[in-house]
N, C-alpha and C. Protein backbone atom coordinates (compact mmCIF):
# COMPACT_ATOMS: atom_id res chain seq x y z
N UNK A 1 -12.49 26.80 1.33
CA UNK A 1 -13.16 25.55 0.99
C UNK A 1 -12.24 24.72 0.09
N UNK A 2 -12.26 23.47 0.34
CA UNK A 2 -11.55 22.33 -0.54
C UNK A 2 -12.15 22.61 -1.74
N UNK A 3 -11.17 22.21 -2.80
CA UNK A 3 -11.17 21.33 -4.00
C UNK A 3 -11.95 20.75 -3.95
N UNK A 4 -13.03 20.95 -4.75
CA UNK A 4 -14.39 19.50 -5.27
C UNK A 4 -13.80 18.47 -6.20
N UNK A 5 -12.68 19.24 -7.63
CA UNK A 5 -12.33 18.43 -8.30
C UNK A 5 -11.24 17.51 -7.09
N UNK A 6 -10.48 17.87 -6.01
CA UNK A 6 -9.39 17.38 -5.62
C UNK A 6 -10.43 16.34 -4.76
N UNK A 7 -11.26 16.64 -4.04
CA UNK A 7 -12.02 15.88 -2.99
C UNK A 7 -12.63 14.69 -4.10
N UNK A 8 -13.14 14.49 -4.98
CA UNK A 8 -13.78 13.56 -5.84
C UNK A 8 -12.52 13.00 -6.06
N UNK A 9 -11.36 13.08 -6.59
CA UNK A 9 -10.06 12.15 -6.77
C UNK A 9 -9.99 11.13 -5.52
N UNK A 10 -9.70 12.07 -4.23
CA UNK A 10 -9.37 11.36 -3.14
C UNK A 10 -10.34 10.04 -2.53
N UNK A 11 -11.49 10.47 -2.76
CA UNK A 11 -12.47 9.65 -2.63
C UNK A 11 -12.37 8.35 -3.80
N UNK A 12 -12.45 8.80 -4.99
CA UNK A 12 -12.08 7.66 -5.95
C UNK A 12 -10.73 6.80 -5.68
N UNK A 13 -9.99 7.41 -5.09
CA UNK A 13 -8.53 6.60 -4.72
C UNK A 13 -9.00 5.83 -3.97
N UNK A 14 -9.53 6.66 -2.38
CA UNK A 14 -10.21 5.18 -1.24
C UNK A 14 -10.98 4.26 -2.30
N UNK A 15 -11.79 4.48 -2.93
CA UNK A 15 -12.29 3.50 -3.70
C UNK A 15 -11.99 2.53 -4.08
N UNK A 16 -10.89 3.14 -5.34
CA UNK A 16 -10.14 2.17 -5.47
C UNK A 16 -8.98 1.15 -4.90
N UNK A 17 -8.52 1.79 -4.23
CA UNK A 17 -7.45 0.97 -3.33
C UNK A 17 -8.42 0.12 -2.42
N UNK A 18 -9.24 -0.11 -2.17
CA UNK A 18 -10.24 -0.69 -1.15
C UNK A 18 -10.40 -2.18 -2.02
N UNK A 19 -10.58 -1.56 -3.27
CA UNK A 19 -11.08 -2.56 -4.07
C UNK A 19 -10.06 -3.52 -4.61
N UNK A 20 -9.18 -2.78 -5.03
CA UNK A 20 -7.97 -3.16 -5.80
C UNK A 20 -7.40 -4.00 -5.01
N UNK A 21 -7.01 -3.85 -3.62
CA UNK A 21 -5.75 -4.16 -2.51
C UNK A 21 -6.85 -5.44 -2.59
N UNK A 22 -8.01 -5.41 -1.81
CA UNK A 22 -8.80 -6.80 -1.87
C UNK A 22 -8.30 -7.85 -3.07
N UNK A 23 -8.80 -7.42 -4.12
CA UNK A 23 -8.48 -8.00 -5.60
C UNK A 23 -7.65 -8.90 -5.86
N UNK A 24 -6.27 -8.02 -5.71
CA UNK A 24 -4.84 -8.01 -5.72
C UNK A 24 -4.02 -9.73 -4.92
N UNK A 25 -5.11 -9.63 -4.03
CA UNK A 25 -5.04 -10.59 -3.05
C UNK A 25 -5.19 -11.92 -3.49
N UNK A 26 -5.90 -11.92 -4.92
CA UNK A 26 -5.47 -13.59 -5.35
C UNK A 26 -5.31 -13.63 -6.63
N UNK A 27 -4.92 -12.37 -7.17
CA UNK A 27 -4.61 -12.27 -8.85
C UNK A 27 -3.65 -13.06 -8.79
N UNK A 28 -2.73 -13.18 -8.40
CA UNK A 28 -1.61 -14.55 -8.49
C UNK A 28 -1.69 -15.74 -8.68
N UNK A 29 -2.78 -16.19 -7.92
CA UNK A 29 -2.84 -17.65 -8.13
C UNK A 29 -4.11 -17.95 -9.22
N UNK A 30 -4.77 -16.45 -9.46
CA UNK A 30 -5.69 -16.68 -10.76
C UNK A 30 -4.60 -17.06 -12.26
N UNK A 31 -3.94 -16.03 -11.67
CA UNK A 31 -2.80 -16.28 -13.62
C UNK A 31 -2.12 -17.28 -13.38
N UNK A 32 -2.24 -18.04 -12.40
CA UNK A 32 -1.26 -19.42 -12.65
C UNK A 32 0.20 -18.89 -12.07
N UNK A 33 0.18 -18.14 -11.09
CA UNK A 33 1.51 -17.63 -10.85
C UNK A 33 2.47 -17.09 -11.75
N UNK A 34 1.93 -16.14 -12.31
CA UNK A 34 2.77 -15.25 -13.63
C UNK A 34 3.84 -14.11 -13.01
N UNK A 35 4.47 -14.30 -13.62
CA UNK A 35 5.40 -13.30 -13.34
C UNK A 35 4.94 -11.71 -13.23
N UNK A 36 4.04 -11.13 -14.46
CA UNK A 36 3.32 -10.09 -14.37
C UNK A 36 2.96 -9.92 -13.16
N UNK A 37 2.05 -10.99 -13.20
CA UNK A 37 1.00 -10.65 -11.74
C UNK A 37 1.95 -10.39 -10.57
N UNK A 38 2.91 -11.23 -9.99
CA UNK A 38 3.67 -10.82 -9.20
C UNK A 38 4.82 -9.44 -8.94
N UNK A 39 4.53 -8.94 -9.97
CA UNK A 39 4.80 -7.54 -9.90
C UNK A 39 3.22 -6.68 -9.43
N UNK A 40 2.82 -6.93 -9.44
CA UNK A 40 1.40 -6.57 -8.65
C UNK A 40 0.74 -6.77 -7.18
N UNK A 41 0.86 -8.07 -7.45
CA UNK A 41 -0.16 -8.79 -6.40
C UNK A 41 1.07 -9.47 -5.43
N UNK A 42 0.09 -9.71 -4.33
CA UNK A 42 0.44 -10.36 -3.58
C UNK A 42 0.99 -12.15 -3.67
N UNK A 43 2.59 -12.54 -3.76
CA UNK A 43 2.81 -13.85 -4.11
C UNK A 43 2.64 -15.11 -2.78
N UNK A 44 2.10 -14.46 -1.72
CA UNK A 44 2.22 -15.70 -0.38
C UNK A 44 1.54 -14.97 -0.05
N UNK A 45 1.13 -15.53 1.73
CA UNK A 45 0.83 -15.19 2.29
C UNK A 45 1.41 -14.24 3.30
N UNK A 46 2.81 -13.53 3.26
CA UNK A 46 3.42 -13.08 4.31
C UNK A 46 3.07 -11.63 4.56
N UNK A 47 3.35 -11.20 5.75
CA UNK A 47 3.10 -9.50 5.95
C UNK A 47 3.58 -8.42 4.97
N UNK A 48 4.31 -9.26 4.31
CA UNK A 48 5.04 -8.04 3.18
C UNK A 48 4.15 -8.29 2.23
N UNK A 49 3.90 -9.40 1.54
CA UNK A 49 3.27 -9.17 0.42
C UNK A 49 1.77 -8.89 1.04
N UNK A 50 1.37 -8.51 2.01
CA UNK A 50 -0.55 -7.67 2.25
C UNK A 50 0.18 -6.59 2.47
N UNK A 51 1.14 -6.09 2.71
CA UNK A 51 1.07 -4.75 2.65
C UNK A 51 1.36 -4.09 1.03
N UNK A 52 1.68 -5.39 0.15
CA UNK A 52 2.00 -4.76 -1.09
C UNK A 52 0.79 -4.72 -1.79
N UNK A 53 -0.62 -4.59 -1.10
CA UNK A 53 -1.77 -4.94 -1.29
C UNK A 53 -2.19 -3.40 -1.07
N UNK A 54 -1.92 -2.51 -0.13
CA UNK A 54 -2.09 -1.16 -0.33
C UNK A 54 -0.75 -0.69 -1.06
N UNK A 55 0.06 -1.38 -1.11
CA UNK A 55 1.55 -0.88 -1.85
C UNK A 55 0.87 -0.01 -3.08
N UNK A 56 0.24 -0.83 -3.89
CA UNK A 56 0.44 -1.21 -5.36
C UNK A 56 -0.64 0.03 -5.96
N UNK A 57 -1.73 -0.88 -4.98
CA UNK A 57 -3.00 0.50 -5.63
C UNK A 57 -2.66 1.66 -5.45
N UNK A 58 -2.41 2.19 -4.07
CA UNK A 58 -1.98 3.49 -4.06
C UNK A 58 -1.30 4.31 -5.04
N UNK A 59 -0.02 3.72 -4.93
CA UNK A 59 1.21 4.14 -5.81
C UNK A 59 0.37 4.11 -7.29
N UNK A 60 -0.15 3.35 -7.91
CA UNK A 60 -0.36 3.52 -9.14
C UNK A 60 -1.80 4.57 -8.80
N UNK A 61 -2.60 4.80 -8.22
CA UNK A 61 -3.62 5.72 -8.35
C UNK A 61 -2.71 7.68 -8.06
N UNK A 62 -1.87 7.33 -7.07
CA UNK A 62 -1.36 8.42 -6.52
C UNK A 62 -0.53 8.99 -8.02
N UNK A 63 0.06 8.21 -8.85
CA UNK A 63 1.04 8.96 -9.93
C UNK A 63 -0.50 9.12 -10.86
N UNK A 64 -1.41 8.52 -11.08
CA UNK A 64 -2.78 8.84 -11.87
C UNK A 64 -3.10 10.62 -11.53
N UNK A 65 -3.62 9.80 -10.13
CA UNK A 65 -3.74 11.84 -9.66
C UNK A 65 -3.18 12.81 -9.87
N UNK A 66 -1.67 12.90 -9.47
CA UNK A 66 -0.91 13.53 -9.84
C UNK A 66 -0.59 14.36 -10.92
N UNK A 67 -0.42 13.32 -12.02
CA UNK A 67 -0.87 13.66 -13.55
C UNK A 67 -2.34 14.65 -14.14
N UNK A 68 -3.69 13.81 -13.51
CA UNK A 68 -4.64 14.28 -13.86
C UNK A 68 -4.87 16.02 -13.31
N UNK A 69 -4.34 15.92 -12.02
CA UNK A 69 -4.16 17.01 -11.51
C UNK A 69 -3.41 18.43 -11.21
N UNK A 70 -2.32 17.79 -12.41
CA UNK A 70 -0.78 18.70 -12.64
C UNK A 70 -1.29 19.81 -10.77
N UNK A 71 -0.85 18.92 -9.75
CA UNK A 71 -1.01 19.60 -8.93
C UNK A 71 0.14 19.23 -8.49
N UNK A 72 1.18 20.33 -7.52
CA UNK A 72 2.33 19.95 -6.69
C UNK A 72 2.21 19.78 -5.29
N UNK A 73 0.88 19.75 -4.71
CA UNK A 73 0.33 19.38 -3.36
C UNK A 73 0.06 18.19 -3.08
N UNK A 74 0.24 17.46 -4.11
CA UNK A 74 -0.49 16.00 -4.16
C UNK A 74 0.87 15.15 -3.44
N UNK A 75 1.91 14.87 -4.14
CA UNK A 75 2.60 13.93 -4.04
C UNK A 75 3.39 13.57 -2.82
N UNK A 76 3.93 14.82 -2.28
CA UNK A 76 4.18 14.69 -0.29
C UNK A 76 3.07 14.02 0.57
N UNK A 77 2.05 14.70 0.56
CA UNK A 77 1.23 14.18 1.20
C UNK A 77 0.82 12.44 1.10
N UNK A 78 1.12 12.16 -0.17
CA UNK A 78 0.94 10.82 -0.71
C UNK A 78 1.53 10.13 -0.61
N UNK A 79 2.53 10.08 -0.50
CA UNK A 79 3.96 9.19 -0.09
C UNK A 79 3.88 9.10 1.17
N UNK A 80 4.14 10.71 2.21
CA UNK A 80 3.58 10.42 3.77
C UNK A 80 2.47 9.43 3.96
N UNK A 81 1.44 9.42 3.65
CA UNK A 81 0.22 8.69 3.99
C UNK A 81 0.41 7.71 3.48
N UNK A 82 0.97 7.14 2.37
CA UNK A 82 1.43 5.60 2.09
C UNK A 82 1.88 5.07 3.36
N UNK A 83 3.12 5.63 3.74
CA UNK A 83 4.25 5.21 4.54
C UNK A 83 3.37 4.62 6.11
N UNK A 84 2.05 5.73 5.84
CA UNK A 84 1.61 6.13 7.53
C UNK A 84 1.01 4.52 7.19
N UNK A 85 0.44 4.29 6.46
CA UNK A 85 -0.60 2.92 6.24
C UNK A 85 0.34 1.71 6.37
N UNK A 86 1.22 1.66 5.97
CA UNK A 86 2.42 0.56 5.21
C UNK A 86 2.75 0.07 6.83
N UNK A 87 3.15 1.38 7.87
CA UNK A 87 3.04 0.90 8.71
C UNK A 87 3.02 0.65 10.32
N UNK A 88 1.32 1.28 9.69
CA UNK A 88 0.57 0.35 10.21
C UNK A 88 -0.17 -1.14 10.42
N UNK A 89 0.08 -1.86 9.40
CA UNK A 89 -0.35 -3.23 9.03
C UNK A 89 0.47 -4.34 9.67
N UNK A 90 1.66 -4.01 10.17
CA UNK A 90 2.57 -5.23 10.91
C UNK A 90 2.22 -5.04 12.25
N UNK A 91 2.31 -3.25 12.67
CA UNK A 91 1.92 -2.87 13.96
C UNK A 91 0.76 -3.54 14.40
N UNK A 92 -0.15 -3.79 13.43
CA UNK A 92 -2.06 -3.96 14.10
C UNK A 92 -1.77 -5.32 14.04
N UNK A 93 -1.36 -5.95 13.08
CA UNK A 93 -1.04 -7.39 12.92
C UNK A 93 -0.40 -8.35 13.93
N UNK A 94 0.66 -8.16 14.14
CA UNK A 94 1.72 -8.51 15.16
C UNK A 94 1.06 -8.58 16.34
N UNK A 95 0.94 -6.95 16.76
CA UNK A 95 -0.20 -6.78 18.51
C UNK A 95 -1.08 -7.78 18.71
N UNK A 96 -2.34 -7.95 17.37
CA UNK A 96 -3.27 -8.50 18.32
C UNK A 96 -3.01 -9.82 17.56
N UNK A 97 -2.23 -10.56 16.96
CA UNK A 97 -0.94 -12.18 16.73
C UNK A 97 -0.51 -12.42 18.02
N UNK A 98 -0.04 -11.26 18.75
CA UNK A 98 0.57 -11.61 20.01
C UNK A 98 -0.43 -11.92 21.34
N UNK A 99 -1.27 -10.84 21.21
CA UNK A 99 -2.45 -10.84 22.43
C UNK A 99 -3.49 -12.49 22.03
N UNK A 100 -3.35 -12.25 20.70
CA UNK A 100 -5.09 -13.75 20.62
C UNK A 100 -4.08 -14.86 20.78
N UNK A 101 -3.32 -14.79 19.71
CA UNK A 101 -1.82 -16.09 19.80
C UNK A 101 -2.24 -16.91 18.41
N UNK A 102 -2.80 -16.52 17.76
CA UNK A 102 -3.01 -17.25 16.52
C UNK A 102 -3.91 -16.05 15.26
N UNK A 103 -3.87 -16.40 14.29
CA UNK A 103 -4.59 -15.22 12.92
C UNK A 103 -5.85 -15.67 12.93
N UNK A 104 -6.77 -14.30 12.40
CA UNK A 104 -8.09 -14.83 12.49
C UNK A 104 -8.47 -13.66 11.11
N UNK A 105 -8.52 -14.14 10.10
CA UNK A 105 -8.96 -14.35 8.63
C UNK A 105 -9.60 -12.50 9.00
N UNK A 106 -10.82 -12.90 9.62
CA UNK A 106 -11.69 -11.43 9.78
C UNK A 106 -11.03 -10.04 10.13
N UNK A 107 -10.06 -10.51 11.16
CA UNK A 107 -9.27 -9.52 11.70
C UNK A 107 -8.10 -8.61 10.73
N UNK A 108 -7.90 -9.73 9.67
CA UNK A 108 -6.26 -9.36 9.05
C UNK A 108 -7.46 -8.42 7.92
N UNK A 109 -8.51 -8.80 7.90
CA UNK A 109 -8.91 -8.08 6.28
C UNK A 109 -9.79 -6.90 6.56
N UNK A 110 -9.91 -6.58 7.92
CA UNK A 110 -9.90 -5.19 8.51
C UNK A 110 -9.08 -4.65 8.94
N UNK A 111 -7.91 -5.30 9.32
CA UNK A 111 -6.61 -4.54 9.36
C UNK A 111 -5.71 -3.86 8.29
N UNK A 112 -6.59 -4.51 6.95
CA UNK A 112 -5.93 -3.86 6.14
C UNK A 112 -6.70 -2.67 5.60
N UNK A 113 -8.26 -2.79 5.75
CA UNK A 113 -8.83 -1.50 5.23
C UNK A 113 -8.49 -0.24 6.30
N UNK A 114 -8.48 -0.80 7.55
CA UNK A 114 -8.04 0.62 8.24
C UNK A 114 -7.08 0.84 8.06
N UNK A 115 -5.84 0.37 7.31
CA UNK A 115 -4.33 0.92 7.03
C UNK A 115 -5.06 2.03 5.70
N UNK A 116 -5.61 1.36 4.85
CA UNK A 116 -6.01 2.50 3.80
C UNK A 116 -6.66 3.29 3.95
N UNK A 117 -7.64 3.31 5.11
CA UNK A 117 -8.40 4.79 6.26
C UNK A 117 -7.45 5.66 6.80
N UNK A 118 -6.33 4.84 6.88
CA UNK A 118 -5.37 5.68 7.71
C UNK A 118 -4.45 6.30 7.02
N UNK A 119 -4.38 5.82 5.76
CA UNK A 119 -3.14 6.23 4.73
C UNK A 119 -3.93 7.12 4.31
N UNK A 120 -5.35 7.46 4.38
CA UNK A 120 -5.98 8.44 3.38
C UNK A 120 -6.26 9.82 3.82
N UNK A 121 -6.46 9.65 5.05
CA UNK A 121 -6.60 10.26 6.36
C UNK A 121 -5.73 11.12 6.24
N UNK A 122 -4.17 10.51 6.56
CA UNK A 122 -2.94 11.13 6.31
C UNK A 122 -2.47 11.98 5.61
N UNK A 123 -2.83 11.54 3.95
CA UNK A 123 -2.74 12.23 3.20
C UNK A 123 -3.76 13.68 2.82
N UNK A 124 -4.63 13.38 3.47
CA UNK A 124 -5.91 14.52 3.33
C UNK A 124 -5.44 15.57 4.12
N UNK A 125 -4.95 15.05 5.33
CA UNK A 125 -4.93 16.08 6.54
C UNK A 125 -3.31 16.68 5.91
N UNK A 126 -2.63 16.47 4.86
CA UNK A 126 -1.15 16.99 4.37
C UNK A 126 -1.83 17.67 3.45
N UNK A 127 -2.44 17.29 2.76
CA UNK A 127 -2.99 17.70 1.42
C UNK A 127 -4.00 19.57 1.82
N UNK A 128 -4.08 19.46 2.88
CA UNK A 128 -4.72 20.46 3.70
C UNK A 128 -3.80 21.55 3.90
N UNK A 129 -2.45 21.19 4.56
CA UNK A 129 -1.45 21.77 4.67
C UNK A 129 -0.63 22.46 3.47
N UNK A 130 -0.76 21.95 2.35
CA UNK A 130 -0.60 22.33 1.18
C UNK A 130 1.13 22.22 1.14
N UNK A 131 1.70 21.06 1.14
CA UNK A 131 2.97 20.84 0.92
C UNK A 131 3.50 21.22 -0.07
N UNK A 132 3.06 22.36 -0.78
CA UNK A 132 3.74 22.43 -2.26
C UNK A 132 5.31 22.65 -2.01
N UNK A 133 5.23 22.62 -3.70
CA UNK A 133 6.96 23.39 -4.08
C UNK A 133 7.52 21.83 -5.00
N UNK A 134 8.31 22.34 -5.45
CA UNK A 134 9.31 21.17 -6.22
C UNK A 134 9.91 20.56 -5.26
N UNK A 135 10.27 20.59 -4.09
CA UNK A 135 11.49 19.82 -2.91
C UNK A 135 10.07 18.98 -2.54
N UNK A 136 8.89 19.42 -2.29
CA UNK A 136 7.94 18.62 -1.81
C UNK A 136 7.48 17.29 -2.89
N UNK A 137 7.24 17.84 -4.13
CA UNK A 137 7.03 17.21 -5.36
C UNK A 137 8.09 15.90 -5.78
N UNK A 138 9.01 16.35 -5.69
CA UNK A 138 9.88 15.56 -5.81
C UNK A 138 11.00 14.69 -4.66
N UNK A 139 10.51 14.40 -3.50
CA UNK A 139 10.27 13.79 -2.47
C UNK A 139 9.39 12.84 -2.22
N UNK A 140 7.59 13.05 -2.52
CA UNK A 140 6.85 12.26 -2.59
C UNK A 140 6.64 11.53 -4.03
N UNK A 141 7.37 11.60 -5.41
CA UNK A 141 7.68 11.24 -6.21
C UNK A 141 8.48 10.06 -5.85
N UNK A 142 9.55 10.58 -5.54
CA UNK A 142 10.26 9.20 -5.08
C UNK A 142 10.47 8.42 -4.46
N UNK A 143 9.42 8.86 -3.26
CA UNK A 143 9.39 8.02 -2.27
C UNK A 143 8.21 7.07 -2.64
N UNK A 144 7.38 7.44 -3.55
CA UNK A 144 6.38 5.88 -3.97
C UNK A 144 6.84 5.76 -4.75
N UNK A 145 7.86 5.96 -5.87
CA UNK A 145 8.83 4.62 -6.73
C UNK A 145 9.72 4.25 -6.17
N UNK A 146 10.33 4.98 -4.89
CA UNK A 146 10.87 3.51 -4.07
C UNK A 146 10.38 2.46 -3.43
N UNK A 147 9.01 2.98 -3.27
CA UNK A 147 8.58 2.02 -2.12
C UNK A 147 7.97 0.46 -2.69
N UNK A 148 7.73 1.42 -4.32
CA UNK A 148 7.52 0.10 -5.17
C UNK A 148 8.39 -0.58 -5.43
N UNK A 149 9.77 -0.08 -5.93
CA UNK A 149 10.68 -0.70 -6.39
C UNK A 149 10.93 -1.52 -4.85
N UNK A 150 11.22 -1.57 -3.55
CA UNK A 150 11.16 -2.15 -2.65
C UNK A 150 10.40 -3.65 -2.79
N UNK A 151 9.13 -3.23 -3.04
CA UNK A 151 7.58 -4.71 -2.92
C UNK A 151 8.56 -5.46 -4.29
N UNK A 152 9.49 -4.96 -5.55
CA UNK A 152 9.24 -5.31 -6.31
C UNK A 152 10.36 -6.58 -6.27
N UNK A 153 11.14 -6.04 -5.37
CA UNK A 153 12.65 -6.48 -5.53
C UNK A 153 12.37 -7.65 -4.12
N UNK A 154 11.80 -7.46 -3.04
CA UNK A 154 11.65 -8.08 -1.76
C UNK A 154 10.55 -9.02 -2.46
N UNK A 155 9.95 -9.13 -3.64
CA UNK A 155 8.93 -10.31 -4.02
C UNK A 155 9.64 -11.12 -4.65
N UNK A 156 11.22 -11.13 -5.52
CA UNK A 156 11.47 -11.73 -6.16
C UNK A 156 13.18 -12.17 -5.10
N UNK A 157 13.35 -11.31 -4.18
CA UNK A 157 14.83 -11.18 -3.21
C UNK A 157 14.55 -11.31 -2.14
N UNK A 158 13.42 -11.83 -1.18
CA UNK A 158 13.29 -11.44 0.06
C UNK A 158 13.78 -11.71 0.88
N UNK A 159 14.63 -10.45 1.82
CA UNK A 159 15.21 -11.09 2.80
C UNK A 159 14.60 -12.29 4.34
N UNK A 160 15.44 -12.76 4.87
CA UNK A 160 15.70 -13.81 5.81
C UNK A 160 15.25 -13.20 6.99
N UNK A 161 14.00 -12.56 6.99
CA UNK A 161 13.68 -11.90 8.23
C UNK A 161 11.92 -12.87 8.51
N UNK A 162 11.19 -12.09 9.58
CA UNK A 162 9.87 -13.13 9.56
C UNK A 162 8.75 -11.89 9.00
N UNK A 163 8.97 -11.00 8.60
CA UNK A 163 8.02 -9.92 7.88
C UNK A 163 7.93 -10.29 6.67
N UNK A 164 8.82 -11.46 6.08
CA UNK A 164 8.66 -11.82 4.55
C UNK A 164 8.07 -13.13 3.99
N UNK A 165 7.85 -13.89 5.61
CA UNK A 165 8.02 -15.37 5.61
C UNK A 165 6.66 -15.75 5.38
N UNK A 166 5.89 -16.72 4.27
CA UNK A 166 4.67 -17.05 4.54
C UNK A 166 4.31 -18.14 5.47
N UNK A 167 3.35 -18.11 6.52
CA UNK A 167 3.52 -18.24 7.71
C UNK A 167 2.55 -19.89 7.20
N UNK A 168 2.32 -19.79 5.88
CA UNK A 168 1.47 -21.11 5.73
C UNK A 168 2.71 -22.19 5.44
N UNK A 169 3.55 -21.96 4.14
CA UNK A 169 4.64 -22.90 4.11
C UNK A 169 6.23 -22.53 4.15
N UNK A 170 6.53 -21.49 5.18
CA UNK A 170 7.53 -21.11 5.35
C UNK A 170 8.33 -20.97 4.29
N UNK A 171 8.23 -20.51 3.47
CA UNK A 171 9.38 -19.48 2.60
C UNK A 171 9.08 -17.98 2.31
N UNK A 172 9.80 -17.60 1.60
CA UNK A 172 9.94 -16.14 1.48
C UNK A 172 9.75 -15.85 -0.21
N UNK A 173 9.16 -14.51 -0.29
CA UNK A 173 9.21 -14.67 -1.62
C UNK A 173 8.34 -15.30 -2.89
N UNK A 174 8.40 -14.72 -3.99
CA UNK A 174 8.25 -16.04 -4.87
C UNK A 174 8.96 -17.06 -5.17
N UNK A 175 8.60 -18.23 -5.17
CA UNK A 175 9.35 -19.47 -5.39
C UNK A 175 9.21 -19.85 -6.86
């Protein structure tokens, strides 16, 4: 049988990331476009910054857990299931961008809760497997402070690609 204390975490994470990633979504233009906030939140509208919308919560709930849980099963699995969510959100995005031929508000903001169904999913069904050990620990360690340091550096550097571009006034980035 599972972990009750581990199963009540995981559940509080969907929670929160559900909530948070929503949130996240206009803390920017609440602070007046602060620099803080943009280490957080989402600065445009582009595919990179909604995926830094499960980026952010995760990663900061996943090193919470971690901690609370001095467990070494946690953090592989967590990083995998980030990654699995992260992407998924251009994949679901893009497809049905391409099939309708235009965005439809309803669609993008269920595309993002099933990336965090799917990132959680992921991680449950690893977390099952019991990835321990230090090579595991310290793998999924660094793979969600890279992935942050990534959102952090592509919000303030973003490259010249169309995964960065906000599709409302074409630039990249914060401006």
């Amino acid at each position: 049988m599972r972990d009750k204390r581990r199963d009540a975490w995981e559940i509080a994470g969907l929670l929160w990331t559900l909530a948070a990633g929503n949130g996240l979504h206009f803390v920017y233009d609440w602070t007046g476009e602060s620099v803080a906030a943009a280490l957080f939140a989402s600065v445009n509208e582009s595919t990179w910054e909604h995926m830094k919308l499960l980026a952010v919560p995760w990663i900061l709930f996943s090193l919470v857990e971690y901690v609370a849980l001095r467990s070494d099963g946690i953090a592989g699995p967590r990083a995998a299931g980030l990654l699995a969510g992260l992407a998924s959100v251009p994949l679901l995005f893009y497809t049905y961008q391409g099939i309708v031929g235009r965005d439809v508000m309803i669609v993008d903001i269920l595309i993002f809760q099933a990336a965090v169904l799917l990132a959680f999913w992921v991680s449950w069904a690893l977390q099952r497997r019991r990835l321990c050990g230090a090579g595991w620990t310290v793998l999924g360690l660094l793979t969600l402070l890279f992935v942050w340091a990534l959102f952090l550096l592509f919000t303030f550097r973003a490259p010249d690609l169309p995964l960065f571009v906000d599709p409302r006034t074409g630039t990249r980035g914060r401006i």
